[in-house]
PDB file of N, CA and C in Angstrom:
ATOM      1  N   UNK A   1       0.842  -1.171   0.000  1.00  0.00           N
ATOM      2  CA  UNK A   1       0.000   0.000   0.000  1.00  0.00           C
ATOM      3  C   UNK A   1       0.892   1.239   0.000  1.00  0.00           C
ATOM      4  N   UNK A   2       0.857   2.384  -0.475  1.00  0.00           N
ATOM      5  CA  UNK A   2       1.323   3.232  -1.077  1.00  0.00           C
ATOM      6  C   UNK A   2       0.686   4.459  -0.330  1.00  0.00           C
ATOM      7  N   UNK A   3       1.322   4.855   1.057  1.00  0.00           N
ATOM      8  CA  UNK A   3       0.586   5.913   1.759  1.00  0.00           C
ATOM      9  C   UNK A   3       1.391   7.089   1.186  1.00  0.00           C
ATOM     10  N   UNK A   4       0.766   8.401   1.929  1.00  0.00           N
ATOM     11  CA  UNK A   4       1.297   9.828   0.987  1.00  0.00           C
ATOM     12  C   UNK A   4       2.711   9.902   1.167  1.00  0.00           C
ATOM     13  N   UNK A   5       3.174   9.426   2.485  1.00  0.00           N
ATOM     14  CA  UNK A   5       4.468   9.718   3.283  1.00  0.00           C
ATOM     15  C   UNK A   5       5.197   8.370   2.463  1.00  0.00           C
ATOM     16  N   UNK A   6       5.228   7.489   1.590  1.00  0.00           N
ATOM     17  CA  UNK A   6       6.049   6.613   1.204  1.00  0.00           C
ATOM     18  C   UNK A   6       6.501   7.469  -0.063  1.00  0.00           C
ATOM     19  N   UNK A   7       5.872   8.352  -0.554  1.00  0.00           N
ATOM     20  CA  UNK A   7       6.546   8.985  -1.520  1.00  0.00           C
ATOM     21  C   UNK A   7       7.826   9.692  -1.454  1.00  0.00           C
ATOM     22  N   UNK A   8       8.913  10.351  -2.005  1.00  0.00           N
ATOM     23  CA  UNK A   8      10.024  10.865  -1.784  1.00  0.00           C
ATOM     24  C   UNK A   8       9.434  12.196  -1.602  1.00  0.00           C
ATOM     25  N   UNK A   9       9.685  13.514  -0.801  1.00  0.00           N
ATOM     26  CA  UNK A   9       9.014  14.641  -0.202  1.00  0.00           C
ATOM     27  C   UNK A   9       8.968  15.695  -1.998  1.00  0.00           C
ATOM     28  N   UNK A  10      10.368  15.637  -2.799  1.00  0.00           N
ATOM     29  CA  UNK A  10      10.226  16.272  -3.932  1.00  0.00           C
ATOM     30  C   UNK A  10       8.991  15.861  -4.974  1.00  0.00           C
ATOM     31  N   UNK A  11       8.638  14.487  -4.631  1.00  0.00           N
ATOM     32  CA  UNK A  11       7.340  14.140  -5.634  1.00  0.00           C
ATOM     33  C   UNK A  11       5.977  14.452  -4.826  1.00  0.00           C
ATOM     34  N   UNK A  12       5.910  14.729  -3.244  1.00  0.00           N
ATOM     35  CA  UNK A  12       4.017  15.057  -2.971  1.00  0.00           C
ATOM     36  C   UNK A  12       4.637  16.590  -2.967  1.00  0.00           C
ATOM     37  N   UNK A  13       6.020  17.245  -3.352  1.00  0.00           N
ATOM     38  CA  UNK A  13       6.069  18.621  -3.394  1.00  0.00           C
ATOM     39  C   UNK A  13       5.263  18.747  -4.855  1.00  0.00           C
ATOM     40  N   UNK A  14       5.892  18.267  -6.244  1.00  0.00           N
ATOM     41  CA  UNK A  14       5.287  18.364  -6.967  1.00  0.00           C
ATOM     42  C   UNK A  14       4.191  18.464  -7.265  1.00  0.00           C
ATOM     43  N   UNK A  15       3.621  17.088  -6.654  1.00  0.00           N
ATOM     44  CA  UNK A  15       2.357  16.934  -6.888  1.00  0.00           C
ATOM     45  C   UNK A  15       1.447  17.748  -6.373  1.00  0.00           C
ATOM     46  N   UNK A  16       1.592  18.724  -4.886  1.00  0.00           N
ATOM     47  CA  UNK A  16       0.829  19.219  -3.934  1.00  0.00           C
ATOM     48  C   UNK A  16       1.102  21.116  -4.042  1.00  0.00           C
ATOM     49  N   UNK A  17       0.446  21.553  -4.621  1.00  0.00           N
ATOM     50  CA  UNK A  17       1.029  22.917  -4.958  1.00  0.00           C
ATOM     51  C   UNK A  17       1.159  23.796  -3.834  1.00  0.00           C
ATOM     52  N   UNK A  18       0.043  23.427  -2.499  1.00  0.00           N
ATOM     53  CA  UNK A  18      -0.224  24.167  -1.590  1.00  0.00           C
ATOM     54  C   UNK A  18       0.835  23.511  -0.397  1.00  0.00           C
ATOM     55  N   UNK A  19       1.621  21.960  -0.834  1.00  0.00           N
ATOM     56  CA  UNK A  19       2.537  22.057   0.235  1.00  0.00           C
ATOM     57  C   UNK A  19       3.880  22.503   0.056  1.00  0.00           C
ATOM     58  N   UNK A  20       4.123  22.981  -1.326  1.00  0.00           N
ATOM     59  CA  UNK A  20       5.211  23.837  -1.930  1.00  0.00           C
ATOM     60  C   UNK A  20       4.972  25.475  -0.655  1.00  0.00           C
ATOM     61  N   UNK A  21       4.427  25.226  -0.812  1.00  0.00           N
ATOM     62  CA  UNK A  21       3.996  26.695   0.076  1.00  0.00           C
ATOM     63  C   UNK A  21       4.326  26.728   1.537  1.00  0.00           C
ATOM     64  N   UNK A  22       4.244  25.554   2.309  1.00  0.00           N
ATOM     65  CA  UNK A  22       4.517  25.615   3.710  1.00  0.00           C
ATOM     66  C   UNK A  22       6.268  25.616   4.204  1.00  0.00           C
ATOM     67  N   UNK A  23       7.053  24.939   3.267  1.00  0.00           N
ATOM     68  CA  UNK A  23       8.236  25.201   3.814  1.00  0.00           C
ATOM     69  C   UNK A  23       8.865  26.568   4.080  1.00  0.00           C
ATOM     70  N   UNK A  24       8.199  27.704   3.082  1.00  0.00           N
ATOM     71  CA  UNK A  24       8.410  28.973   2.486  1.00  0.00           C
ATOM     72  C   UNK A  24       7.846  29.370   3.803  1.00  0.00           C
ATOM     73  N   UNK A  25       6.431  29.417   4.072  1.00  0.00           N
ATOM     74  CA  UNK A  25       5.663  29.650   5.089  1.00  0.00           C
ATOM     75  C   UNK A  25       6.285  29.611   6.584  1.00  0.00           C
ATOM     76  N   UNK A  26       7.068  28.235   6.387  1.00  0.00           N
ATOM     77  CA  UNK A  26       7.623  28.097   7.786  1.00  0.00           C
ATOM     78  C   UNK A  26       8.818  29.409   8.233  1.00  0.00           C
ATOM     79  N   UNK A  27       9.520  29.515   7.376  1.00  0.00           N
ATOM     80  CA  UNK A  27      10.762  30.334   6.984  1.00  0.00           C
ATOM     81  C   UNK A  27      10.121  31.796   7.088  1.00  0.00           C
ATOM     82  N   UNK A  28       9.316  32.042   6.735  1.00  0.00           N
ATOM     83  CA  UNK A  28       8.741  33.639   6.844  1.00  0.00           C
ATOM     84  C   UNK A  28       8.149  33.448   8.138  1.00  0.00           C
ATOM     85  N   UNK A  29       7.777  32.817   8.989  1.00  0.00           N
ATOM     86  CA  UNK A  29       7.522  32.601  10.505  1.00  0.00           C
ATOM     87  C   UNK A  29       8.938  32.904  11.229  1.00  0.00           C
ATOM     88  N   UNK A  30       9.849  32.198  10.766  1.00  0.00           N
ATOM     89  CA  UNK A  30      10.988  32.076  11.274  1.00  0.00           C
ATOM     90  C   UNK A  30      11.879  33.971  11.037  1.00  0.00           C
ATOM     91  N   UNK A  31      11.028  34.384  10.154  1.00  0.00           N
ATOM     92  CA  UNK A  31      11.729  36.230   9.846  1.00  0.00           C
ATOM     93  C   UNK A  31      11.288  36.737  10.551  1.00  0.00           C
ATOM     94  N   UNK A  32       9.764  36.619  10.698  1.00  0.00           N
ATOM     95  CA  UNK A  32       8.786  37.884  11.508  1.00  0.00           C
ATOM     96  C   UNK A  32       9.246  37.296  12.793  1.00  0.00           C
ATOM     97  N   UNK A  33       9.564  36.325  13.383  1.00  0.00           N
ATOM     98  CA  UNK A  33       9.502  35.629  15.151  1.00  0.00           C
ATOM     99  C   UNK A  33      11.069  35.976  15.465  1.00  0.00           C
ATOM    100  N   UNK A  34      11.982  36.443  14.789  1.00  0.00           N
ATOM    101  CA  UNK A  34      13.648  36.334  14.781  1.00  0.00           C
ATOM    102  C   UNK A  34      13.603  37.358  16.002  1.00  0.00           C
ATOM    103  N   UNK A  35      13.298  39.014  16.266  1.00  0.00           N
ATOM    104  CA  UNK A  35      13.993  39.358  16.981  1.00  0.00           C
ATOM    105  C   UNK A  35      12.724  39.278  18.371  1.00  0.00           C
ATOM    106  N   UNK A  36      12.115  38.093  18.693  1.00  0.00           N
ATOM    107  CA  UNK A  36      11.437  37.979  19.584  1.00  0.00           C
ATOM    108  C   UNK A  36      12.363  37.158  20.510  1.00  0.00           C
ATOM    109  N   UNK A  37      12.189  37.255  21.493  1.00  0.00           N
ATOM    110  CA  UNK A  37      13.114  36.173  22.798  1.00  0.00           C
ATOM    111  C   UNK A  37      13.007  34.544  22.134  1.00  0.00           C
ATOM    112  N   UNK A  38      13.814  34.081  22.779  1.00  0.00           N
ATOM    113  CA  UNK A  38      13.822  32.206  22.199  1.00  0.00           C
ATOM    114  C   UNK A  38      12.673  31.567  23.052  1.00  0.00           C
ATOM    115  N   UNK A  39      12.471  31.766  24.237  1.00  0.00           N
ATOM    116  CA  UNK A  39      10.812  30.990  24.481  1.00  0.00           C
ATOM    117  C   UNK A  39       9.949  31.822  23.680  1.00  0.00           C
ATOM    118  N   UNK A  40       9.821  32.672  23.578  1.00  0.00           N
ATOM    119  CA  UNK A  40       8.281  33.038  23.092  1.00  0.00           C
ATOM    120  C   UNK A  40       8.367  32.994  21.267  1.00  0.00           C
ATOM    121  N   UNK A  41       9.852  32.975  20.799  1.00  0.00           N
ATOM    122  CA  UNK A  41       9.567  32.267  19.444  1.00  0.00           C
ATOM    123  C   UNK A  41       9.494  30.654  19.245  1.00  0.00           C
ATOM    124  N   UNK A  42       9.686  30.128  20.484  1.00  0.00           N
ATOM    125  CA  UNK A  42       9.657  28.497  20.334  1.00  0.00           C
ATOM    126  C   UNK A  42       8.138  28.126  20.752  1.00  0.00           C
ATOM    127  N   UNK A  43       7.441  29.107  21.301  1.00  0.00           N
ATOM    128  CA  UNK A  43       5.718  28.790  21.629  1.00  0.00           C
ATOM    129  C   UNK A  43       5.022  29.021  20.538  1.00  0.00           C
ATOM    130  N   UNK A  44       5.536  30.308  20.071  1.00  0.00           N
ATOM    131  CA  UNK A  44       4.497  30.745  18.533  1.00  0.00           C
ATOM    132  C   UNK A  44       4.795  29.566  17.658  1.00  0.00           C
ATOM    133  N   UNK A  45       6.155  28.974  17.538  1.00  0.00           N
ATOM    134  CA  UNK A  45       6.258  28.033  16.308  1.00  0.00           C
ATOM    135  C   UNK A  45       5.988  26.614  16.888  1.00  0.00           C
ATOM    136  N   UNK A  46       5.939  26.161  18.198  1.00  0.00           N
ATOM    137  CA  UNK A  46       5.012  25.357  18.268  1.00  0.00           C
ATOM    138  C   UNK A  46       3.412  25.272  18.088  1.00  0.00           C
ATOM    139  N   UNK A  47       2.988  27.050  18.528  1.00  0.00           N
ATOM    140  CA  UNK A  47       1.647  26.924  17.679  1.00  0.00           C
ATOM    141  C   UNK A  47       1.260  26.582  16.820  1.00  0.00           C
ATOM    142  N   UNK A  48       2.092  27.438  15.585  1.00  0.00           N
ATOM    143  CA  UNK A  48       1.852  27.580  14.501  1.00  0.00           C
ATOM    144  C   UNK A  48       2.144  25.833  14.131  1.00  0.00           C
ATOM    145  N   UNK A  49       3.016  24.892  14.539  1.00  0.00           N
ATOM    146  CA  UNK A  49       2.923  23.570  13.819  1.00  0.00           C
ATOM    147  C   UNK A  49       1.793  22.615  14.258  1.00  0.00           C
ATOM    148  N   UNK A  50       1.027  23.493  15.254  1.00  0.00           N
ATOM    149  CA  UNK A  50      -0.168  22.732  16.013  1.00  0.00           C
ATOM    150  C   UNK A  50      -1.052  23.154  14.830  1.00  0.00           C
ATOM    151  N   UNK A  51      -1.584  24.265  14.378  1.00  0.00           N
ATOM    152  CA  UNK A  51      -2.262  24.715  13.774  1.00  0.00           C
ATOM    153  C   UNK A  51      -2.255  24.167  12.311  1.00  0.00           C
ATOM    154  N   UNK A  52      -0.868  23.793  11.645  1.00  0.00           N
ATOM    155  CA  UNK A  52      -0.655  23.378  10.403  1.00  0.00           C
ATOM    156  C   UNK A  52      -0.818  21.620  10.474  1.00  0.00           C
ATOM    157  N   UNK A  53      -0.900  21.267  11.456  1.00  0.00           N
ATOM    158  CA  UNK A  53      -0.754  19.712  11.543  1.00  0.00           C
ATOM    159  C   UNK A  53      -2.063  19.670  12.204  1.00  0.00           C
ATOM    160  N   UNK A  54      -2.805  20.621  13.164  1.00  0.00           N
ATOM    161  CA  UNK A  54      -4.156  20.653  13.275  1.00  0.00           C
ATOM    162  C   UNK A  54      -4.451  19.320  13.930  1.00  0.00           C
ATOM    163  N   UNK A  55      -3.490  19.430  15.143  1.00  0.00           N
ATOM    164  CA  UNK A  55      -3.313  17.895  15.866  1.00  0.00           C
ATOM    165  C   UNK A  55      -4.301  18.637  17.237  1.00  0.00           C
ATOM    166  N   UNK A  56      -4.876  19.369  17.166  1.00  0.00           N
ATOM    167  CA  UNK A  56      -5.604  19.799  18.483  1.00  0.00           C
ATOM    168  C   UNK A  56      -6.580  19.884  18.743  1.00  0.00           C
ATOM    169  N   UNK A  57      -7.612  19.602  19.366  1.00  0.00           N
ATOM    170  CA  UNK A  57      -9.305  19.967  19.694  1.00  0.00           C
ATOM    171  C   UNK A  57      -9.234  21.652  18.896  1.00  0.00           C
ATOM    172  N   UNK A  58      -8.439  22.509  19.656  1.00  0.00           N
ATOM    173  CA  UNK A  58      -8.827  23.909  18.761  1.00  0.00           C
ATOM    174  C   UNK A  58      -8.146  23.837  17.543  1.00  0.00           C
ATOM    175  N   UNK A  59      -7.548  23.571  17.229  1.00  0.00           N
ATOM    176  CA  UNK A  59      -6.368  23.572  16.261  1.00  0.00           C
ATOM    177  C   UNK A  59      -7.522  23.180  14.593  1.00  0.00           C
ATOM    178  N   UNK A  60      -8.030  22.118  14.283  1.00  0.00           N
ATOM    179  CA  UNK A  60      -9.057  21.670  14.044  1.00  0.00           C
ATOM    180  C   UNK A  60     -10.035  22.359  13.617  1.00  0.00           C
ATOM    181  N   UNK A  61     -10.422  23.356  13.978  1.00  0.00           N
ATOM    182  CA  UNK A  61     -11.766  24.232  13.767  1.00  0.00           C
ATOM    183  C   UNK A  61     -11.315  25.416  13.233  1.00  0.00           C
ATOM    184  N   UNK A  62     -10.143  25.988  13.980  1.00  0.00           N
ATOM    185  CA  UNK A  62      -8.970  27.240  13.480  1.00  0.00           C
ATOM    186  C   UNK A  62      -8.627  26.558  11.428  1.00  0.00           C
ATOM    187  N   UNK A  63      -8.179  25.654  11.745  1.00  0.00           N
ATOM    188  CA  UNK A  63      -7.885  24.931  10.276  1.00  0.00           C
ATOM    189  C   UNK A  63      -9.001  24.817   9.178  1.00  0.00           C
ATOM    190  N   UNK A  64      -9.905  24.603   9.914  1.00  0.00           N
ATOM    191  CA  UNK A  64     -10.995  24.233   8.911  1.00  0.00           C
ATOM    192  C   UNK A  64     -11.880  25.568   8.456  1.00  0.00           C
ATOM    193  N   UNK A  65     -12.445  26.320   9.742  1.00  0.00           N
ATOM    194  CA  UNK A  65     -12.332  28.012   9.590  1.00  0.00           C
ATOM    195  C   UNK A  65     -11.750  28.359   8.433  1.00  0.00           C
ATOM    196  N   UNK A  66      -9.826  28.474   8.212  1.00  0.00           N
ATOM    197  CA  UNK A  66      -9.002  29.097   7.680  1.00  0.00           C
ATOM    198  C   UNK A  66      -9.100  28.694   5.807  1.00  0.00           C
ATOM    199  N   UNK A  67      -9.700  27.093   6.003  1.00  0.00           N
ATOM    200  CA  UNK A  67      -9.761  26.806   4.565  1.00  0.00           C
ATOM    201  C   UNK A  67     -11.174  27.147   3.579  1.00  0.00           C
ATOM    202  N   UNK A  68     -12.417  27.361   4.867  1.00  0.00           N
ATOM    203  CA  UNK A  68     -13.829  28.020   4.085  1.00  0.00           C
ATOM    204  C   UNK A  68     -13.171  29.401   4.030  1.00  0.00           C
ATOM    205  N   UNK A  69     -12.903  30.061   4.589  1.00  0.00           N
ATOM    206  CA  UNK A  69     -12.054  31.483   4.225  1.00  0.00           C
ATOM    207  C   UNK A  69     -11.934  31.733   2.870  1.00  0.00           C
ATOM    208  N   UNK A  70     -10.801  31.337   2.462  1.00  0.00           N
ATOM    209  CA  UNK A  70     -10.035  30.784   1.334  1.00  0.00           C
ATOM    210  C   UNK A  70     -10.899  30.137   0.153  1.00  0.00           C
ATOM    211  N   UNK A  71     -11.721  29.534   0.613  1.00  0.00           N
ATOM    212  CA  UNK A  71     -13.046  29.017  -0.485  1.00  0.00           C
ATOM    213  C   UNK A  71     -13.890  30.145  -0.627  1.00  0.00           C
ATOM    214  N   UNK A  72     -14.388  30.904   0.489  1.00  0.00           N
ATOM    215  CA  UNK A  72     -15.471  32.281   0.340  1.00  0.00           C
ATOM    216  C   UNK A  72     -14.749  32.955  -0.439  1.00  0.00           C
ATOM    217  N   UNK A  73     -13.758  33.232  -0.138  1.00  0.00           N
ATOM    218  CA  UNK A  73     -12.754  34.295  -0.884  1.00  0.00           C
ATOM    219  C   UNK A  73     -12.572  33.940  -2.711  1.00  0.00           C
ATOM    220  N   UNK A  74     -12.446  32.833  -2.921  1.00  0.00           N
ATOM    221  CA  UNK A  74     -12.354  32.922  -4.386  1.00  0.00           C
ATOM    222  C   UNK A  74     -13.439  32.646  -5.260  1.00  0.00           C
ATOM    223  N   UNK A  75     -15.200  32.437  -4.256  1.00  0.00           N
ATOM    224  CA  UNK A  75     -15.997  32.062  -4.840  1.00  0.00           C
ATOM    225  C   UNK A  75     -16.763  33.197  -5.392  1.00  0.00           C
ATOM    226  N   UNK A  76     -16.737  33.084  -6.605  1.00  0.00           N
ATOM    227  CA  UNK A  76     -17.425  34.483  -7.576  1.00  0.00           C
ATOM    228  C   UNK A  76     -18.699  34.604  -7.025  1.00  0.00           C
ATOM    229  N   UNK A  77     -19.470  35.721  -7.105  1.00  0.00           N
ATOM    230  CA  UNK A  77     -20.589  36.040  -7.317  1.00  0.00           C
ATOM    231  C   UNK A  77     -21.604  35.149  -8.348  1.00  0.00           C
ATOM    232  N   UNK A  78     -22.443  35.844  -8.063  1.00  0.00           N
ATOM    233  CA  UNK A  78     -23.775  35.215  -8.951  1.00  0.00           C
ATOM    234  C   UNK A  78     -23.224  35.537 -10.533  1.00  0.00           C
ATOM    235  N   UNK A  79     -23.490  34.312 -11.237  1.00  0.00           N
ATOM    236  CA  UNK A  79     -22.997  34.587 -12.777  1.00  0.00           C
ATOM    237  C   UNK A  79     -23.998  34.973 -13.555  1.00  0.00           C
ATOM    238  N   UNK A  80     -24.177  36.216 -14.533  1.00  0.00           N
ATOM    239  CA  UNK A  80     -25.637  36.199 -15.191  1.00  0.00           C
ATOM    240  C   UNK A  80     -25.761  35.753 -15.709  1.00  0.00           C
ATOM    241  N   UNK A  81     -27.129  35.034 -16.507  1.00  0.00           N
ATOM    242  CA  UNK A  81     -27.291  33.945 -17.110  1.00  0.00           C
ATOM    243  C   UNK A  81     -27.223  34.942 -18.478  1.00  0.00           C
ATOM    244  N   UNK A  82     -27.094  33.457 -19.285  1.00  0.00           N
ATOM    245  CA  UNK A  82     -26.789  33.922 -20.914  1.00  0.00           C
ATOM    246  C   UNK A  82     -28.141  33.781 -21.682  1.00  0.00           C
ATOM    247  N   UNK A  83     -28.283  34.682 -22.277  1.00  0.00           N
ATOM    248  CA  UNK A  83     -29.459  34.421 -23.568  1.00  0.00           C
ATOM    249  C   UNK A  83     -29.290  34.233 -24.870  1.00  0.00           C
TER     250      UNK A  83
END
């Protein structure tokens, strides 16, 4: 059986356009959190991997929230009909 994680990470990069995006993501966490103290940038980026891995009772709803967002946001308006 052939789970997502048996793949090599450059082929579900390929394949996954939106997880091309999180390593980048992680790294721009890692700019804006730089001149914060080392506990309180090691809590935000444990948040933030709670939130992206959405391993939490809140974590979960924050995630799922964040992706109808993202769906409202690109869903057009009413289309007029054609005659």
């Amino acid at each position: 059986m052939v789970t997502p994680h048996s793949r090599p990470l450059s082929r579900r990069l390929a394949e996954n356009p939106a997880a091309r995006k999180a390593p980048q993501g992680r790294r721009d966490l890692f700019t804006l959190l730089a001149p914060l103290p080392e506990p309180r940038r090691n809590e935000i980026a444990a948040l933030w991997d709670e939130y992206e891995a959405a391993s939490t009772p809140e974590a979960r709803p924050a995630k799922a929230l964040d992706n109808l967002e993202t769906i409202l946001q690109h869903n057009p308006g009413p289309q007029p009909t054609r005659l």
